[in-house]
C-alpha atoms as a PDB file:
ATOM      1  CA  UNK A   1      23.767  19.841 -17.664  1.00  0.00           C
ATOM      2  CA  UNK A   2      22.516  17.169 -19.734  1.00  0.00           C
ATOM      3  CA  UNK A   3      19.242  18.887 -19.867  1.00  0.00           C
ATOM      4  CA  UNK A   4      20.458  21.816 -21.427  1.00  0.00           C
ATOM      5  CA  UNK A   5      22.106  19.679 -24.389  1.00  0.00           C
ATOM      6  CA  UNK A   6      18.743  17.479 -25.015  1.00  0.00           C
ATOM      7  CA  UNK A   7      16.679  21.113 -24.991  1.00  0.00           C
ATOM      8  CA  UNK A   8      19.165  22.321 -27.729  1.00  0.00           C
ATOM      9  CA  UNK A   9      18.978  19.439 -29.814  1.00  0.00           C
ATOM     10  CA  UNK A  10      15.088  19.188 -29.627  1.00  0.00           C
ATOM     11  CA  UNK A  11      14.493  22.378 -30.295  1.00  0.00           C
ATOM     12  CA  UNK A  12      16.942  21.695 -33.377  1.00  0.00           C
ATOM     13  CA  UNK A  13      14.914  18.711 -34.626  1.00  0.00           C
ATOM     14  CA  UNK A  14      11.553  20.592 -34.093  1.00  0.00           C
ATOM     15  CA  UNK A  15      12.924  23.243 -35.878  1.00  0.00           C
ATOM     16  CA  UNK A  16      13.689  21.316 -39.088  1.00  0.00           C
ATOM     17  CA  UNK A  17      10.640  19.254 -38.692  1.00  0.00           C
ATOM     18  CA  UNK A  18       8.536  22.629 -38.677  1.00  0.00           C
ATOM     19  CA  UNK A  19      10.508  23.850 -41.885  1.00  0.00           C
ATOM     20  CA  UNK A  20      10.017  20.891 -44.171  1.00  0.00           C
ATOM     21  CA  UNK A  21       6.270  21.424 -43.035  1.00  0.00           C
ATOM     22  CA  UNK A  22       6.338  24.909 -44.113  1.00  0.00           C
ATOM     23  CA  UNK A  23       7.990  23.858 -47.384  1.00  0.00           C
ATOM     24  CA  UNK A  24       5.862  21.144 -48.344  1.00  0.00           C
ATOM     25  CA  UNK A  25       3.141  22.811 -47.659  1.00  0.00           C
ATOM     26  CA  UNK A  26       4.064  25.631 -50.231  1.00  0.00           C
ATOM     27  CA  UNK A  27       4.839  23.578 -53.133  1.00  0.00           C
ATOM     28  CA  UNK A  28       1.492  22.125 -52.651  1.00  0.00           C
ATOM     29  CA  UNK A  29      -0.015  25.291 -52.731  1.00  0.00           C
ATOM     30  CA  UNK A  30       1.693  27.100 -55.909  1.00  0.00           C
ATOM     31  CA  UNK A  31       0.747  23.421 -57.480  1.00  0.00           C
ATOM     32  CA  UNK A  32      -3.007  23.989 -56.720  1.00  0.00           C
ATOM     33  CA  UNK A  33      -2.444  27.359 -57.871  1.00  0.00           C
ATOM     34  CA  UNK A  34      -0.735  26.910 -61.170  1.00  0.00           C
ATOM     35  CA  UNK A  35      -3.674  23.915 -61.920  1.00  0.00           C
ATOM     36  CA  UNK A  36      -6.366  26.581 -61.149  1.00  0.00           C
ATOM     37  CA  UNK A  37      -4.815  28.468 -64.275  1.00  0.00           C
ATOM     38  CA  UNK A  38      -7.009  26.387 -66.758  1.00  0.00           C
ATOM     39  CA  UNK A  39      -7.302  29.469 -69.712  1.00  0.00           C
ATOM     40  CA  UNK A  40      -4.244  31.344 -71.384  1.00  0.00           C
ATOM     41  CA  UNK A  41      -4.663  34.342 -73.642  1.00  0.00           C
ATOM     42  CA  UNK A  42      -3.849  34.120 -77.538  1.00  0.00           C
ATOM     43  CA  UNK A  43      -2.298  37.328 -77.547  1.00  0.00           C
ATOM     44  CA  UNK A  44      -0.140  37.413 -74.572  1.00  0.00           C
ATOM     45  CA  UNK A  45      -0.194  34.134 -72.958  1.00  0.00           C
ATOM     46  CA  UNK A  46      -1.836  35.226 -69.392  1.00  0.00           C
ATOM     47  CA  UNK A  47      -3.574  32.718 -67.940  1.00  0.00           C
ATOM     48  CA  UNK A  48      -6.673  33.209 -66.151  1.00  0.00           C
ATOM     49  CA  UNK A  49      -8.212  30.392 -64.524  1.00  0.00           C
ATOM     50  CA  UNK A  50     -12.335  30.336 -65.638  1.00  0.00           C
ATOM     51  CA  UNK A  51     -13.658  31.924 -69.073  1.00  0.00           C
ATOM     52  CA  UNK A  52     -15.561  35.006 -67.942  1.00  0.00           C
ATOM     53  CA  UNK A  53     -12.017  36.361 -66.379  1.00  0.00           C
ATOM     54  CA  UNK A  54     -10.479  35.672 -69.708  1.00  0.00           C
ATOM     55  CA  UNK A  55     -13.009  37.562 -71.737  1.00  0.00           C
ATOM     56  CA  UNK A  56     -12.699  40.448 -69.242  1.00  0.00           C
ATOM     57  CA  UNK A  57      -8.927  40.292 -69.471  1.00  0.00           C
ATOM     58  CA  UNK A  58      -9.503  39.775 -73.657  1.00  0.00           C
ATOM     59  CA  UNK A  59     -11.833  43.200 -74.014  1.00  0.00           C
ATOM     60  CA  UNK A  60      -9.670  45.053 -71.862  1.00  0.00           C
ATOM     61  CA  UNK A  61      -6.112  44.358 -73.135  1.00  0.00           C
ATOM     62  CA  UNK A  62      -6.488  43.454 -76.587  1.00  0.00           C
ATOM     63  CA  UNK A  63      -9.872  45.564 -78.003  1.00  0.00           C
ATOM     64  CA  UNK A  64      -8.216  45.574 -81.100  1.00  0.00           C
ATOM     65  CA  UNK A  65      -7.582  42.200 -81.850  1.00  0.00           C
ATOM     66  CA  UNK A  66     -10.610  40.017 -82.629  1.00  0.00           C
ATOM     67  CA  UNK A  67     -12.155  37.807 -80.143  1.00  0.00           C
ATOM     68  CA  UNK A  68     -11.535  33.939 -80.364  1.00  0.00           C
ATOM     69  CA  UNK A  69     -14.427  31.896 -81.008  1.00  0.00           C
ATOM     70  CA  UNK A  70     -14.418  30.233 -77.443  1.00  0.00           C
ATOM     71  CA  UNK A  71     -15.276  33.563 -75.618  1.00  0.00           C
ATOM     72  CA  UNK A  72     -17.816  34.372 -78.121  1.00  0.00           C
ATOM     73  CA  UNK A  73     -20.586  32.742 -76.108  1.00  0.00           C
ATOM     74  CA  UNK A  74     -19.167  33.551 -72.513  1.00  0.00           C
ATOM     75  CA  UNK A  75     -21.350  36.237 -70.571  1.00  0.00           C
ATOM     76  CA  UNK A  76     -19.341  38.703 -69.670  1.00  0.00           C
END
């Protein structure tokens, strides 16, 4: 019978171990993620994380407004 109790709790402790793991793990990754996001829009305040994605995202969104002077030289 004591068997049965020392399963239980193990699978217990596994169980947390395995979920402050998972947790970890995803703060790490939507850290990575948000330091990726290097470029932010004038306009709207998107961020885009290299400049060829933020000119894209500039001509498409905004045609009207004038492009900034960074993107001017970025090959689209």
């Amino acid at each position: 019978m004591a068997r049965g109790q020392q399963k239980i709790q193990s699978q217990q402790k596994a169980a947390k171990k395995a979920q402050d793991v998972k947790r970890q793990q995803g703060h790490d990754q939507k850290a990575a993620a948000q330091k990726a996001l290097q470029f932010t829009c004038s306009v709207c305040k998107a961020q885009m994380p290299d400049p060829k994605t933020y000119k894209q995202h500039f001509e498409n969104k905004h045609p009207k407004a004038p492009l900034p002077e960074d993107l001017k030289e970025v090959a689209a």
